[in-house]
Protein backbone atom coordinates (compact mmCIF):
# COMPACT_ATOMS: atom_id res chain seq x y z
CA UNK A 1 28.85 6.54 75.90
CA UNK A 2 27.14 6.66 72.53
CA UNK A 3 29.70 3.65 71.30
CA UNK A 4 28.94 1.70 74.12
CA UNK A 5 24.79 1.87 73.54
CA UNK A 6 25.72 1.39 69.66
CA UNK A 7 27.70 -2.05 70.56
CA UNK A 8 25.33 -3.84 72.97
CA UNK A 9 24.87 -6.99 72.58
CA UNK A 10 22.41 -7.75 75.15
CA UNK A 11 19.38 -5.60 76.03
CA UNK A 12 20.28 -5.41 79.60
CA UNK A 13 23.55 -3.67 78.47
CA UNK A 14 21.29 -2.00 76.48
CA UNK A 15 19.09 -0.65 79.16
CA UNK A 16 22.25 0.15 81.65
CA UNK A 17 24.13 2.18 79.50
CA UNK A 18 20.67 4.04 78.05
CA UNK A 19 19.52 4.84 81.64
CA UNK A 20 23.21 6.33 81.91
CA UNK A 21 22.86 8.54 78.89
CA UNK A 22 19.51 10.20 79.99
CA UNK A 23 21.09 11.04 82.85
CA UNK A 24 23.72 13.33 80.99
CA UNK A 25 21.59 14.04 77.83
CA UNK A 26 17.97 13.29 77.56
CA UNK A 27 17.76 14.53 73.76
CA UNK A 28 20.25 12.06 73.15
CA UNK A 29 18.84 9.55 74.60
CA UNK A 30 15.30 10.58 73.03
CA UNK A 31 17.19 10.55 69.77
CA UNK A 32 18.65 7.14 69.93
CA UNK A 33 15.34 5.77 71.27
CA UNK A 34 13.29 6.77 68.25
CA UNK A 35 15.54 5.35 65.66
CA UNK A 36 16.74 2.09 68.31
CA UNK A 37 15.60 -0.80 65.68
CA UNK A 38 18.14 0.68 62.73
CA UNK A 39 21.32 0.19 64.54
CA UNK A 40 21.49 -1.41 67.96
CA UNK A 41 23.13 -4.80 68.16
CA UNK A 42 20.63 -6.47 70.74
CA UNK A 43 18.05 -6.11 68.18
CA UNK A 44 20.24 -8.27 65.75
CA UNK A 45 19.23 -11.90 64.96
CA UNK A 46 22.27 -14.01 67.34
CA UNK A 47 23.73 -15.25 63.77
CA UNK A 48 25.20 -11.63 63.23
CA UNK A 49 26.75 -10.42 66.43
CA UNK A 50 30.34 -10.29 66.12
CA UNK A 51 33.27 -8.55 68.10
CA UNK A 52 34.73 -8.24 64.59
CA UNK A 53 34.51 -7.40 61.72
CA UNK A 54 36.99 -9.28 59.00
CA UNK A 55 37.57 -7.36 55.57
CA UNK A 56 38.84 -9.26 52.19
CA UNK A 57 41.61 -6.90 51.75
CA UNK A 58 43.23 -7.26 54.86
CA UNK A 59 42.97 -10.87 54.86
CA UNK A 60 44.46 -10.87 51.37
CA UNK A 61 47.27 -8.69 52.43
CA UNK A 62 47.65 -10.88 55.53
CA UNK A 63 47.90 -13.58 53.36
CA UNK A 64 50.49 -12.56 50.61
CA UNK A 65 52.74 -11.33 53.55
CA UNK A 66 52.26 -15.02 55.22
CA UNK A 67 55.66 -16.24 54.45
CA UNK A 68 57.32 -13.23 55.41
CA UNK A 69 56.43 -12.45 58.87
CA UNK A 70 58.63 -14.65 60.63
CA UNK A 71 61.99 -12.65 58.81
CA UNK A 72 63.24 -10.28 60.96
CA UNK A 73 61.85 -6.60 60.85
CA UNK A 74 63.83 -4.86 58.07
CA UNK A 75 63.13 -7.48 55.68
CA UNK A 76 59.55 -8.04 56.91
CA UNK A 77 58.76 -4.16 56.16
CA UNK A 78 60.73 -4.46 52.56
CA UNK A 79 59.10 -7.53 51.73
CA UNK A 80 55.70 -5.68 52.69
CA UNK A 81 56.64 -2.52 50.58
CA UNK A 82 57.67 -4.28 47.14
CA UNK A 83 53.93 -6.29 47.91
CA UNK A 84 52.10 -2.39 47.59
CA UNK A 85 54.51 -1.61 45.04
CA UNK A 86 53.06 -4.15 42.83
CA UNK A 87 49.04 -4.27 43.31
């Protein structure tokens, strides 16, 4: 429940899944509510909200295995095992 208030995009999520937690735990709820504007998605400018998050080094491994993943899967795993070798 605490991952679903922490990834609301939309206040009305928001609101649903708060009015849920008080239910079960009202210090948690009192807790999230005091500290709301740190971390809570809704309260992100629209630019920012993403269902993803993409990371340099896994688009640069993604990338240096490119060629490779249409070999079949022994080869694909060598071919990605002599790539960590060498960094």
């Amino acid at each position: 429940m605490l991952w679903t208030v922490t990834i609301s995009f939309r206040v009305n999520e928001y609101n649903i899944v708060m009015t849920e937690l008080r239910s079960v735990s009202p210090e948690a709820a009192a807790e999230l509510e005091s500290t709301k504007y740190q971390w809570v998605r809704d309260m992100f400018t629209p630019n920012f909200k993403n269902h993803y998050i993409t990371y340099n080094l896994s688009e640069r491994m993604n990338a240096s295995v490119l060629a490779a993943r249409y070999l079949p899967c022994v080869d694909l795993i060598d071919n990605i095992r002599i790539k960590i070798k060498n960094i």
